[in-house]
C-alpha atoms as a PDB file:
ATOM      1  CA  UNK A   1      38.635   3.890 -28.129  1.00  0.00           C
ATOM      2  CA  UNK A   2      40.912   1.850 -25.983  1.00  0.00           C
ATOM      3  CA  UNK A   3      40.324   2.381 -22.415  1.00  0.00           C
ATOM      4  CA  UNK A   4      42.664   0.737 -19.102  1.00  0.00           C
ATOM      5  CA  UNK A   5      40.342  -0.606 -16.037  1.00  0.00           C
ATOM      6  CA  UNK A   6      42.082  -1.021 -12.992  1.00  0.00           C
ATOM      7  CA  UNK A   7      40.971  -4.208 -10.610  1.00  0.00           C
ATOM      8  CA  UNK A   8      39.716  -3.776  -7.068  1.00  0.00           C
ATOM      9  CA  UNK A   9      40.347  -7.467  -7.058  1.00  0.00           C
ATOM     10  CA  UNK A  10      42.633 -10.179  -8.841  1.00  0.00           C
ATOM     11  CA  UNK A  11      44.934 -12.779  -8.484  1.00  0.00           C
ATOM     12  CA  UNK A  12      46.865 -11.314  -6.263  1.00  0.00           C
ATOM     13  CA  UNK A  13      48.661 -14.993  -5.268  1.00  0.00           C
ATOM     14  CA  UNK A  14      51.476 -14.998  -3.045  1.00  0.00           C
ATOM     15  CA  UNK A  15      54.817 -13.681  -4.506  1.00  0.00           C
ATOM     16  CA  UNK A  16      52.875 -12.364  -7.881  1.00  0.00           C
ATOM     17  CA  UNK A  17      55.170  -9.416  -7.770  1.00  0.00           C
ATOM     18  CA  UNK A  18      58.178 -10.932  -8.582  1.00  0.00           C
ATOM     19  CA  UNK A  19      58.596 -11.096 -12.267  1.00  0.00           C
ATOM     20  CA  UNK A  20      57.102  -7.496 -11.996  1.00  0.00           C
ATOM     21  CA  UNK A  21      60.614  -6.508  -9.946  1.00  0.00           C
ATOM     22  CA  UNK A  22      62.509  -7.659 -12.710  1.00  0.00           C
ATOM     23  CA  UNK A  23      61.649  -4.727 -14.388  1.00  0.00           C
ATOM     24  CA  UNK A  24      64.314  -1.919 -14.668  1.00  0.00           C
ATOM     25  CA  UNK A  25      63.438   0.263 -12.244  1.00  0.00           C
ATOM     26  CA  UNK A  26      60.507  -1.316 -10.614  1.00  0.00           C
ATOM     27  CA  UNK A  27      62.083  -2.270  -7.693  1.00  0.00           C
ATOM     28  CA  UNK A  28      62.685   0.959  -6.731  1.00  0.00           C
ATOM     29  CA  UNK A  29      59.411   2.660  -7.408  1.00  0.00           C
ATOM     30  CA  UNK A  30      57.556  -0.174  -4.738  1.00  0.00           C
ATOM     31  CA  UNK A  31      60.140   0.453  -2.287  1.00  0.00           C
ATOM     32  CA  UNK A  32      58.598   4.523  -2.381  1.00  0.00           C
ATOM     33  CA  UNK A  33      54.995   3.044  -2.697  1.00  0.00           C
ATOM     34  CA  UNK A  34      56.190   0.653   0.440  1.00  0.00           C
ATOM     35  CA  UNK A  35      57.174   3.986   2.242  1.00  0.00           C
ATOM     36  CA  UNK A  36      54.318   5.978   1.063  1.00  0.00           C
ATOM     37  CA  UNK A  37      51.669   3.316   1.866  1.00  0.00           C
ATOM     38  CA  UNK A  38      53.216   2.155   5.271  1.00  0.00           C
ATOM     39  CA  UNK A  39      53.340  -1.461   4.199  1.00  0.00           C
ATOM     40  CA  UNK A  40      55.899  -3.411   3.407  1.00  0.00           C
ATOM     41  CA  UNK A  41      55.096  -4.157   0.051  1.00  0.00           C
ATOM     42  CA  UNK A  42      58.381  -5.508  -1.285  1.00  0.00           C
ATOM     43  CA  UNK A  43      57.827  -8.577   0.914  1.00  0.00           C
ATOM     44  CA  UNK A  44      53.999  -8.701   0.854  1.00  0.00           C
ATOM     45  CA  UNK A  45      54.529  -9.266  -2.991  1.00  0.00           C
ATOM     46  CA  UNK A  46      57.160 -11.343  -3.052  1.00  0.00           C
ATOM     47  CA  UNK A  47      57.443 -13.343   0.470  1.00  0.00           C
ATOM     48  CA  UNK A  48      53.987 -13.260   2.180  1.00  0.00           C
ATOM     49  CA  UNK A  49      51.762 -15.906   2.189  1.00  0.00           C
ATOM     50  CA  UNK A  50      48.111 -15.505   1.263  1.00  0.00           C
ATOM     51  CA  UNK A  51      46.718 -14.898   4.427  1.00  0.00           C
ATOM     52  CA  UNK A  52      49.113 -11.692   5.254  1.00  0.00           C
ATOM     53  CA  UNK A  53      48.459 -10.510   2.099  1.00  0.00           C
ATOM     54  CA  UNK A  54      44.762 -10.817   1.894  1.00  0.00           C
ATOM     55  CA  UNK A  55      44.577  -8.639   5.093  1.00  0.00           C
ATOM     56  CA  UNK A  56      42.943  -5.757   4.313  1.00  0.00           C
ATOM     57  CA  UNK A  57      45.434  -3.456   5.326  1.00  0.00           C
ATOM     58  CA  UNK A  58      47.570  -4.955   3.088  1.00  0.00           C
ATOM     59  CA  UNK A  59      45.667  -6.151   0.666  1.00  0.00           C
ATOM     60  CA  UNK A  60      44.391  -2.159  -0.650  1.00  0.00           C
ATOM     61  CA  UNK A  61      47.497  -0.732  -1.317  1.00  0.00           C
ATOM     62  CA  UNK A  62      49.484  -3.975  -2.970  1.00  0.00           C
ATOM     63  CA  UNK A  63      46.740  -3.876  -5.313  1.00  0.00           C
ATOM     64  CA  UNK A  64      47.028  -0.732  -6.256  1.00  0.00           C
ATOM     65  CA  UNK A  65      50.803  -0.884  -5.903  1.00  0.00           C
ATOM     66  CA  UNK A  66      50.332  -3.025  -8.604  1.00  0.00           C
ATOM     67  CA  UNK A  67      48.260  -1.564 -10.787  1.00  0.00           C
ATOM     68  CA  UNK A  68      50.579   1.192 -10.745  1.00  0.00           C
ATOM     69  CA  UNK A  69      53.712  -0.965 -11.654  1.00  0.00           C
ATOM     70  CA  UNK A  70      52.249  -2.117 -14.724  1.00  0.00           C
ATOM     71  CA  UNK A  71      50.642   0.629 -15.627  1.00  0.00           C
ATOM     72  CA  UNK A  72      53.694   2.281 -15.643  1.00  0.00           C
ATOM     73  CA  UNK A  73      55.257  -0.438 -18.001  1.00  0.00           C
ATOM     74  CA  UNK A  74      52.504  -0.677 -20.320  1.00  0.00           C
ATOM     75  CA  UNK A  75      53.961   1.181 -23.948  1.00  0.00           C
ATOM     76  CA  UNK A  76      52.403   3.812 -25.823  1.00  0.00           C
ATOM     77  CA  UNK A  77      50.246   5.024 -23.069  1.00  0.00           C
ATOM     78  CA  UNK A  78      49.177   7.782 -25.094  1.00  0.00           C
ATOM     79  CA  UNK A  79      46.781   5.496 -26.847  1.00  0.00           C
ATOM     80  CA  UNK A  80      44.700   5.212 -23.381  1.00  0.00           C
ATOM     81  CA  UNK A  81      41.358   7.373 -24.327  1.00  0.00           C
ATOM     82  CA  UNK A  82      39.758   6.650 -20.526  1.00  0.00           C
ATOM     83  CA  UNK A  83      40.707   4.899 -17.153  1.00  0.00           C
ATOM     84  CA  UNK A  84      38.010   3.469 -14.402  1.00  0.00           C
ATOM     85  CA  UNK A  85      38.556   1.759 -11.637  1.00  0.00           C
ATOM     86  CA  UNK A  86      36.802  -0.892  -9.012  1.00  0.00           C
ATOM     87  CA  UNK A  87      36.451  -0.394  -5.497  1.00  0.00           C
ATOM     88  CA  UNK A  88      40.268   0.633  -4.441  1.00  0.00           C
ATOM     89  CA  UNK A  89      41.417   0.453  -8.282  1.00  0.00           C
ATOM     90  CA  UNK A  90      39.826   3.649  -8.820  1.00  0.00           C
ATOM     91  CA  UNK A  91      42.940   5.136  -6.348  1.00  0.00           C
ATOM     92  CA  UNK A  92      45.037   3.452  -9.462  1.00  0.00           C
ATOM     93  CA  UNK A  93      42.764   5.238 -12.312  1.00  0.00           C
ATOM     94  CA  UNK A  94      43.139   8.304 -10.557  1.00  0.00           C
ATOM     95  CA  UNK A  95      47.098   8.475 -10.325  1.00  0.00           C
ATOM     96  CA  UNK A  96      46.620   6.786 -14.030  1.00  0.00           C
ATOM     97  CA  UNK A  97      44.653  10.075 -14.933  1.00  0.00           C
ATOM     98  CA  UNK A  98      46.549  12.580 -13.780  1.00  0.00           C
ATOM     99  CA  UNK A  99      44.321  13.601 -10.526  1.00  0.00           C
ATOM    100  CA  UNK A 100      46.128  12.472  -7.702  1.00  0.00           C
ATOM    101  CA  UNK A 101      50.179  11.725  -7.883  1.00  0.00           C
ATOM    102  CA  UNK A 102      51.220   8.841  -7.056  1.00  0.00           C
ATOM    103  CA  UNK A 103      52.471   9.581  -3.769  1.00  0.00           C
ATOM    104  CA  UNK A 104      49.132  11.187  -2.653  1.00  0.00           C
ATOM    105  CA  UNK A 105      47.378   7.676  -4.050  1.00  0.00           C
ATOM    106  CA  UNK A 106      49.635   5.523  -1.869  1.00  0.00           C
ATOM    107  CA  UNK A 107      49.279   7.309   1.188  1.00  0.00           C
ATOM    108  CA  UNK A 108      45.232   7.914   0.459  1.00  0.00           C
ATOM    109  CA  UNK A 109      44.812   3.732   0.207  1.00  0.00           C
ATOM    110  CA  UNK A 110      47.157   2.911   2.548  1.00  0.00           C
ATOM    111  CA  UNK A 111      45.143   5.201   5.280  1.00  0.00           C
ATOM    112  CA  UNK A 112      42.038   3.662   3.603  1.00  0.00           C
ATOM    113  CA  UNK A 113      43.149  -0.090   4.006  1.00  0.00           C
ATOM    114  CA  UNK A 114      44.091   1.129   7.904  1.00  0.00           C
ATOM    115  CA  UNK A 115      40.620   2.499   8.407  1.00  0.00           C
ATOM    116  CA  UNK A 116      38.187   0.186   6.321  1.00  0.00           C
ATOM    117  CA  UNK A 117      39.516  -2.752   8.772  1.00  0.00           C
ATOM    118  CA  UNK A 118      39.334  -0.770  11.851  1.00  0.00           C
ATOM    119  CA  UNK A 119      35.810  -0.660  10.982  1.00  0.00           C
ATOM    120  CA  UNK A 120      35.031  -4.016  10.073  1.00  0.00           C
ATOM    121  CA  UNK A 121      36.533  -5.042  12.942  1.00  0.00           C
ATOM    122  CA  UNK A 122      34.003  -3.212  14.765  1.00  0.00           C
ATOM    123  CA  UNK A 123      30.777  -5.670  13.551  1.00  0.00           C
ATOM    124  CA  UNK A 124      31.113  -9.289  12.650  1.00  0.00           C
ATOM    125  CA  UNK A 125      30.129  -8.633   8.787  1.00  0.00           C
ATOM    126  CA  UNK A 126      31.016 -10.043   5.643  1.00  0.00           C
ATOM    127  CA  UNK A 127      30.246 -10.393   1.946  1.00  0.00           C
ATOM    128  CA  UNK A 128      29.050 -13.326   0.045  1.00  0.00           C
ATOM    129  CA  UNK A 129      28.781 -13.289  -4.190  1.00  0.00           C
ATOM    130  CA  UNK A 130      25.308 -13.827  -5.737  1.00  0.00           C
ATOM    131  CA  UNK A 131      25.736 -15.229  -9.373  1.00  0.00           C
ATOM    132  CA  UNK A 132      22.878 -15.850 -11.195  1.00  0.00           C
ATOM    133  CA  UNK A 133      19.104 -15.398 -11.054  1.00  0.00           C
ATOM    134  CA  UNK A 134      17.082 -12.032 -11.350  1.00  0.00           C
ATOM    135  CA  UNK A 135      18.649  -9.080 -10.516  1.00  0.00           C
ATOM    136  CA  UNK A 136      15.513  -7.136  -8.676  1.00  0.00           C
ATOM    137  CA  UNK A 137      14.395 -10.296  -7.267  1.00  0.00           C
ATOM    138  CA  UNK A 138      17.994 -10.579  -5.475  1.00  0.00           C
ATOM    139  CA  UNK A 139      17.690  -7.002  -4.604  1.00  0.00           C
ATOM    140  CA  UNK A 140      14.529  -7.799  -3.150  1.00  0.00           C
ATOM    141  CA  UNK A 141      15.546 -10.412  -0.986  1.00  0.00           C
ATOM    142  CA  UNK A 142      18.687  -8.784   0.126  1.00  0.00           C
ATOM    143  CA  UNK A 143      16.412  -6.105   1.774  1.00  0.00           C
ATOM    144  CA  UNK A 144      14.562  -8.530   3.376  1.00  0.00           C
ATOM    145  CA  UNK A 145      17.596  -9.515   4.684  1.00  0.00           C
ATOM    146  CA  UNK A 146      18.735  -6.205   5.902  1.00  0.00           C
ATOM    147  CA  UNK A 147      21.553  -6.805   3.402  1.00  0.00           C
ATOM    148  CA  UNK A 148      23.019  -4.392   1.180  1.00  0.00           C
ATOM    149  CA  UNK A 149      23.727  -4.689  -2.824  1.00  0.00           C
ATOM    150  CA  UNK A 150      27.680  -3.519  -2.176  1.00  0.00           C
ATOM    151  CA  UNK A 151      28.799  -4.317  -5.871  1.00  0.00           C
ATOM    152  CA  UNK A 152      26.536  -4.545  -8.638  1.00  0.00           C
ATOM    153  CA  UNK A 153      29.252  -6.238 -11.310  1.00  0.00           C
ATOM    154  CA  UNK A 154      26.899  -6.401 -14.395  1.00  0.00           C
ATOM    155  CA  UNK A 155      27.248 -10.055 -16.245  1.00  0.00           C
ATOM    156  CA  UNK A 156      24.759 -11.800 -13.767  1.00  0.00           C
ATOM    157  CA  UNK A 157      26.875 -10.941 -10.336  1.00  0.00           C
ATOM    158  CA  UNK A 158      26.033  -8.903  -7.400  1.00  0.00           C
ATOM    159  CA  UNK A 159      27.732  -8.774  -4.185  1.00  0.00           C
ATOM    160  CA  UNK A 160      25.868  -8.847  -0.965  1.00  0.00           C
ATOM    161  CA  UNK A 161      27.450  -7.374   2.377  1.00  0.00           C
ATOM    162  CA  UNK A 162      26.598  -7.005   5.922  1.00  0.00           C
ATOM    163  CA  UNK A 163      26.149  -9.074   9.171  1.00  0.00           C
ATOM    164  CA  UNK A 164      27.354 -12.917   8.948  1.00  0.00           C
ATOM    165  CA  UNK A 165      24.584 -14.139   9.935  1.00  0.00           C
ATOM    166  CA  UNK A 166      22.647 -12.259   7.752  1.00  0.00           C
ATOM    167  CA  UNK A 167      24.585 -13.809   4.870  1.00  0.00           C
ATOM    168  CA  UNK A 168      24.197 -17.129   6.237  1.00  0.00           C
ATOM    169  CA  UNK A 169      20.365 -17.039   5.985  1.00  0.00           C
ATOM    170  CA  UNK A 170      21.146 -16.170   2.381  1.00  0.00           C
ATOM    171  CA  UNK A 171      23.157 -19.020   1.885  1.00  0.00           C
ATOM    172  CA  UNK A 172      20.816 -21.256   3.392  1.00  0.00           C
ATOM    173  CA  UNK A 173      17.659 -19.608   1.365  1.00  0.00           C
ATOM    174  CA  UNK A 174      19.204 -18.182  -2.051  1.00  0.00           C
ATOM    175  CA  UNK A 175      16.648 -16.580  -4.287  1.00  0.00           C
ATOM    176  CA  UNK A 176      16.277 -19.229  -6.938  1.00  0.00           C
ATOM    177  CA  UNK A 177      17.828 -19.854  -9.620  1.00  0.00           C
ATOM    178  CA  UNK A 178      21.032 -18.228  -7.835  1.00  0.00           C
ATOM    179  CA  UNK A 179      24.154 -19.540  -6.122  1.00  0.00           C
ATOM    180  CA  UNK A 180      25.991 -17.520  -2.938  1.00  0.00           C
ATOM    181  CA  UNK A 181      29.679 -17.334  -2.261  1.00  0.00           C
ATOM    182  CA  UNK A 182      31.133 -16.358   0.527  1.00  0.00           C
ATOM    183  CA  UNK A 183      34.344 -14.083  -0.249  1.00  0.00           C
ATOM    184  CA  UNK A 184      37.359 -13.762   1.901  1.00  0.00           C
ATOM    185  CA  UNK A 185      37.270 -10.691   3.008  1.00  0.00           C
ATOM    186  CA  UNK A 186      37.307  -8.884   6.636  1.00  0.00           C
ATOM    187  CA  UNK A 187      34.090  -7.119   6.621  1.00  0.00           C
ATOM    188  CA  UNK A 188      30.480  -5.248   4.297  1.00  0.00           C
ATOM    189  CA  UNK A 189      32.751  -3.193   2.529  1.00  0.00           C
ATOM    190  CA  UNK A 190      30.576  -0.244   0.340  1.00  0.00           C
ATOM    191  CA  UNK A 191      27.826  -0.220   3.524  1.00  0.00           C
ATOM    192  CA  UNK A 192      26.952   1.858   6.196  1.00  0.00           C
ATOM    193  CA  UNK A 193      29.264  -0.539   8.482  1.00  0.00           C
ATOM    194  CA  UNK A 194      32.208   1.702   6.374  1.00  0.00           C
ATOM    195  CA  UNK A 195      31.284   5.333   7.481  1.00  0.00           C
ATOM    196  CA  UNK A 196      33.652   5.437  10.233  1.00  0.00           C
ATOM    197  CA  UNK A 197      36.544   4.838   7.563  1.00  0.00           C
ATOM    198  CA  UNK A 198      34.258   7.610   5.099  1.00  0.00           C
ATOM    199  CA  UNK A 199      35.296   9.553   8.273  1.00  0.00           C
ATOM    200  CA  UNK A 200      38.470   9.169   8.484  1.00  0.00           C
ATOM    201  CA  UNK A 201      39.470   8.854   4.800  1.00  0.00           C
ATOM    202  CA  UNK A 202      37.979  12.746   4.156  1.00  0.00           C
ATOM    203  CA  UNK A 203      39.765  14.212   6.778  1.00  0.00           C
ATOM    204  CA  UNK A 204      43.184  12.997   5.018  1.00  0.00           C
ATOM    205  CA  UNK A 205      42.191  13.719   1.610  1.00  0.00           C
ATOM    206  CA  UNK A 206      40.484  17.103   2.113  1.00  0.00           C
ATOM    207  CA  UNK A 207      43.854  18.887   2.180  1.00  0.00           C
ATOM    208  CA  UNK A 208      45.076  16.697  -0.939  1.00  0.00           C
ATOM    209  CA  UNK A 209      46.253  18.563  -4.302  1.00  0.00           C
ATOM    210  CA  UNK A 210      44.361  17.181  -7.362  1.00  0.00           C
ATOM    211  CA  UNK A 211      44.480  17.691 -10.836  1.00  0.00           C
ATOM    212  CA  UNK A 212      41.498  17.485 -13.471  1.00  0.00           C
ATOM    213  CA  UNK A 213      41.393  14.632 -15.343  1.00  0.00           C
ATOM    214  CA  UNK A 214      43.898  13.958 -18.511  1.00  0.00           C
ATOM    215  CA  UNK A 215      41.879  11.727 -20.028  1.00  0.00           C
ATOM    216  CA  UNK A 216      38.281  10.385 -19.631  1.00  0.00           C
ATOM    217  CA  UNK A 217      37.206   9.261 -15.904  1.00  0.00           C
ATOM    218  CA  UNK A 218      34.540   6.892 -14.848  1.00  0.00           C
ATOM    219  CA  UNK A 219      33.067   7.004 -11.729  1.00  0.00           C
ATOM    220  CA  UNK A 220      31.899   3.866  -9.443  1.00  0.00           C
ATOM    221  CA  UNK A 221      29.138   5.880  -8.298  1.00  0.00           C
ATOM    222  CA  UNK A 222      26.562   6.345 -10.975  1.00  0.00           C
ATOM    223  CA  UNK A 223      29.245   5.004 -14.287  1.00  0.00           C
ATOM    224  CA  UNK A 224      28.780   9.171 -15.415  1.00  0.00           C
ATOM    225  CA  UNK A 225      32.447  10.898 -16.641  1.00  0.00           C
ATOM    226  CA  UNK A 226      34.021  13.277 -13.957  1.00  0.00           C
ATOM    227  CA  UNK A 227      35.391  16.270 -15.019  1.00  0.00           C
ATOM    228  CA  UNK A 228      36.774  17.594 -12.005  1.00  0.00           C
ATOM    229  CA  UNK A 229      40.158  16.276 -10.318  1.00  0.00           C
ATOM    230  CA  UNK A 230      38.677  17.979  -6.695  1.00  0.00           C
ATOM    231  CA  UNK A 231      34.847  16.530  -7.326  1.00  0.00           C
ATOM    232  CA  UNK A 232      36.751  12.997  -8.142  1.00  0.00           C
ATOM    233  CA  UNK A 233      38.965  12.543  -4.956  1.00  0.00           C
ATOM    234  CA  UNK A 234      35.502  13.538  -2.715  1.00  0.00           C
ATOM    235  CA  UNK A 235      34.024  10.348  -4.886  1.00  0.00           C
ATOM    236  CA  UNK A 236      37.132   8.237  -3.558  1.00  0.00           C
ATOM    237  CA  UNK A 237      35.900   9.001  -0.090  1.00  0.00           C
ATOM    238  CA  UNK A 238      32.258   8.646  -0.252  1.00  0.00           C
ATOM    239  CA  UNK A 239      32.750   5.267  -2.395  1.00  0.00           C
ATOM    240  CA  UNK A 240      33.901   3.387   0.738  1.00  0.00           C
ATOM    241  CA  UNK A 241      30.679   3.715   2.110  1.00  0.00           C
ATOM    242  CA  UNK A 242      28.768   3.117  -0.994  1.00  0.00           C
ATOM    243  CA  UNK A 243      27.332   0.773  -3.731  1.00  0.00           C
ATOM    244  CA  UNK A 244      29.885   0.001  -6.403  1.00  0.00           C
ATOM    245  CA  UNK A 245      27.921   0.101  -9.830  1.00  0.00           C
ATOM    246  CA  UNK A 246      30.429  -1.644 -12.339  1.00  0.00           C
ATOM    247  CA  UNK A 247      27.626  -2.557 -14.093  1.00  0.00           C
ATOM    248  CA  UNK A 248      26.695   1.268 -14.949  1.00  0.00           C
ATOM    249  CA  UNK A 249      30.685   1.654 -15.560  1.00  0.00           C
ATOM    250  CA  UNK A 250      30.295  -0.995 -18.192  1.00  0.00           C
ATOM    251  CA  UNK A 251      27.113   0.334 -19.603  1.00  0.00           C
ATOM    252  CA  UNK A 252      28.726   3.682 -20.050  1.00  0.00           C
ATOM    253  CA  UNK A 253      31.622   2.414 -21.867  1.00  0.00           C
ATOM    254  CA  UNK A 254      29.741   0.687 -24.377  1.00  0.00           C
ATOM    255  CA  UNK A 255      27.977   4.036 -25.237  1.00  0.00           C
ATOM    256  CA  UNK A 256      30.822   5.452 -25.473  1.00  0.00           C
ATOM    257  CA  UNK A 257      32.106   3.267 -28.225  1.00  0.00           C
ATOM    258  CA  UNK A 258      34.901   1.354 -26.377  1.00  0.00           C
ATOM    259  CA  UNK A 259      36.520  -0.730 -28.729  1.00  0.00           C
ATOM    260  CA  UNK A 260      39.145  -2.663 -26.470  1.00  0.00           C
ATOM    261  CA  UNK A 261      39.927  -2.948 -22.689  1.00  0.00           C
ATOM    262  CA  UNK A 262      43.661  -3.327 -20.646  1.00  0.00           C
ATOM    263  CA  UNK A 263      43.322  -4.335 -17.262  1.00  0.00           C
ATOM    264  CA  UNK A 264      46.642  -3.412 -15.150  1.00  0.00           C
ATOM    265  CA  UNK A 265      47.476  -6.326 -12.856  1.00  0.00           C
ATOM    266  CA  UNK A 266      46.443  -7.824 -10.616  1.00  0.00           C
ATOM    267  CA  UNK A 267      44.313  -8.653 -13.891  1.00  0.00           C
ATOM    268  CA  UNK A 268      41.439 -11.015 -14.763  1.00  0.00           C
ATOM    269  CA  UNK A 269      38.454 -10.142 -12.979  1.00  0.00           C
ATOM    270  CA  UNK A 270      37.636  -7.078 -15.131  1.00  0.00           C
ATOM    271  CA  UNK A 271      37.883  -8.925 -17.838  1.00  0.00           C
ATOM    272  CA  UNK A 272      35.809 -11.812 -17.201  1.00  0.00           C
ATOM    273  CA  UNK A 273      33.220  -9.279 -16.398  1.00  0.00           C
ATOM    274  CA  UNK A 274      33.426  -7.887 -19.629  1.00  0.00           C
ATOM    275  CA  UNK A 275      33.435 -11.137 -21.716  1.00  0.00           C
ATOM    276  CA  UNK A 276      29.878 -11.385 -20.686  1.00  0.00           C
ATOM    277  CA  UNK A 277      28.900  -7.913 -20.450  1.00  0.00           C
ATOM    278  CA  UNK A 278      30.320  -6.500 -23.556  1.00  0.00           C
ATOM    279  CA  UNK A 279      30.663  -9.327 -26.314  1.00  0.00           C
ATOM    280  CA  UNK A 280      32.872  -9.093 -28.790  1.00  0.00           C
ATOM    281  CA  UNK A 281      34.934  -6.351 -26.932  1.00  0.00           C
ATOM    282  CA  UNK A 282      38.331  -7.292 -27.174  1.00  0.00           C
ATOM    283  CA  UNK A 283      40.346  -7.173 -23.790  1.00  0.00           C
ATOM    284  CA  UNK A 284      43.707  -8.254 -22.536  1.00  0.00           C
ATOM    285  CA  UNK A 285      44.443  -8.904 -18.796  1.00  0.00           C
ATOM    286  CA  UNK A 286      47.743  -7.877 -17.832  1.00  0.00           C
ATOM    287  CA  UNK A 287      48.784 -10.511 -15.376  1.00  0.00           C
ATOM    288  CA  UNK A 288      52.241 -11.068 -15.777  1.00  0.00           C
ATOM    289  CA  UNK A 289      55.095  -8.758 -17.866  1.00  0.00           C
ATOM    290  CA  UNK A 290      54.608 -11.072 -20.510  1.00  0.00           C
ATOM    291  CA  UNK A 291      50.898  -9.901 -21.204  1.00  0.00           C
ATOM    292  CA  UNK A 292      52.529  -6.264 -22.199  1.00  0.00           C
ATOM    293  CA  UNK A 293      53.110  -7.251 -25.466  1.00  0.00           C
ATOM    294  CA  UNK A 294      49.215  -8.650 -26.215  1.00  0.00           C
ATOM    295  CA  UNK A 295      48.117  -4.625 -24.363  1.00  0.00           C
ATOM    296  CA  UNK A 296      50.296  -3.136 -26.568  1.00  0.00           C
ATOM    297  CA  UNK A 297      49.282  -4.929 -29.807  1.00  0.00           C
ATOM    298  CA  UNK A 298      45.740  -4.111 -28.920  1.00  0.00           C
ATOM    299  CA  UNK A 299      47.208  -0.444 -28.345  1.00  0.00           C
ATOM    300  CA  UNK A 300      48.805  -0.052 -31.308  1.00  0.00           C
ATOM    301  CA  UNK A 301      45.672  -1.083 -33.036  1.00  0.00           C
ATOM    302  CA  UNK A 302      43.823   1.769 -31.641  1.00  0.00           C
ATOM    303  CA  UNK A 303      46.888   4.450 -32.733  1.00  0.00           C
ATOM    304  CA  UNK A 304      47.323   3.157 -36.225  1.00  0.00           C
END
């Protein structure tokens, strides 16, 4: 079983669209995701330097702009058995599946960019990587804290989010054993500081057509399948506000007998989690249009 993960993340470097655009037809599918997700994304992938595009308003729907444009390169899609996402890739996994078009995608994470750094503009917050160390001992200490676990990535990382200086007495006082990384990003994303953009985000997507799933669907929320196109999009909203448990996600694909991974660009991170969470699970990261060939090798494989 050969399933496609779809990065909340990656190395989204200035102007790593480009070779993308080369692409017949490509071009013209970002300029509708540009007009759908009310961002430039033509330039932001192409022109903008790494500050304008690690905005958060900005930064949400390129990446799953993205996504999209490779997915929608990658050959013999057929071979796909099951799509997750992370964080905002699960917007990708979802068009990728069948449940939300496209258009309604776009629009959804464009709206969600808009309103997740409204809110973090509202607190001075942030969110810092923990690598290392014991897992409930980290947990532990991030309560003490009045910190919040916001990603739980499996492979000995977990993502911490909430006030600055909360994170700075982290930083100062790591649980041993451990070493904390600040991220660049605008605010405690997956918190309680997010439920004004939980708000927001359901009363655009309540309205939204959705179809059941095509293929298998993970969920962020617990790593359990969803069957249901409607009960999936209601996931997409509540996730902004909550924990993102890759490290169930991963869990449940081993179980399920996952035999290889493609992760759509921008590609890497998924990956690298999975080198150390599932050994011996081949994987190819689709960075560039030059990885299609590896993804589709590793497709092919699973269809022979």
């Amino acid at each position: 079983m050969i399933i496609a993960v779809f990065p909340g993340q990656g190395s989204q470097s200035p102007g790593f669209l480009t070779p993308w655009l080369e692409r017949d037809g490509a071009a013209d599918r970002l300029a509708a995701y540009s007009e759908w997700a009310g961002v430039d994304l033509v330039a932001a992938g192409t022109e903008w330097d790494a500050d304008r595009i690690r905005d958060t308003k900005v930064a949400q729907p390129l990446i799953v702009a993205a996504s999209l444009l490779s997915w929608n390169a990658l050959e013999d899609r057929s071979a796909v058995a099951g799509v997750a996402g992370h964080s905002v890739g699960e917007f990708a996994a979802a068009a990728a599946a069948g449940i939300l078009s496209e258009e309604d995608a776009l629009r959804l994470v464009g709206l969600r960019g808009r309103a997740m750094a409204d809110a973090a503009a509202a607190a001075e917050t942030g969110m810092s990587a923990v690598i290392g160390g014991d897992e409930a001992s980290v947990v532990s200490r991030l309560e003490e804290l009045d910190l919040t676990p916001a990603n739980y990535n499996g492979g000995g990382q977990l993502v911490a989010a909430g006030a600055i200086a909360d994170l700075q007495r982290l930083s100062a006082e790591p649980v041993a054993g451990t070493r904390v990384i600040p991220l660049q990003v605008a605010g405690a994303f997956h918190t309680r500081f997010m439920a004004p953009a939980v708000d927001a985000l359901r009363a655009a997507a309540t309205d939204v057509a959705t179809g059941d799933p095509a293929v298998r669907v993970w969920t962020n929320r617990d790593g359990s399948t969803v069957d249901s196109g409607a009960a999936f999009r209601d996931l997409l909203v509540d996730q902004v506000a909550s924990p993102v448990r890759w490290d169930l996600c991963m869990a449940a694909f081993a179980d399920a007998g996952v035999t290889g991974i493609v992760e759509l660009s921008p590609a890497g991170t998924l990956i690298g989690l999975a080198k150390r969470a599932l050994r011996g699970v081949p994987g190819v990261a689709v960075k560039t249009p030059d990885d299609l060939e590896a993804a589709s090798a590793l497709l092919n494989g699973a269809s022979a």
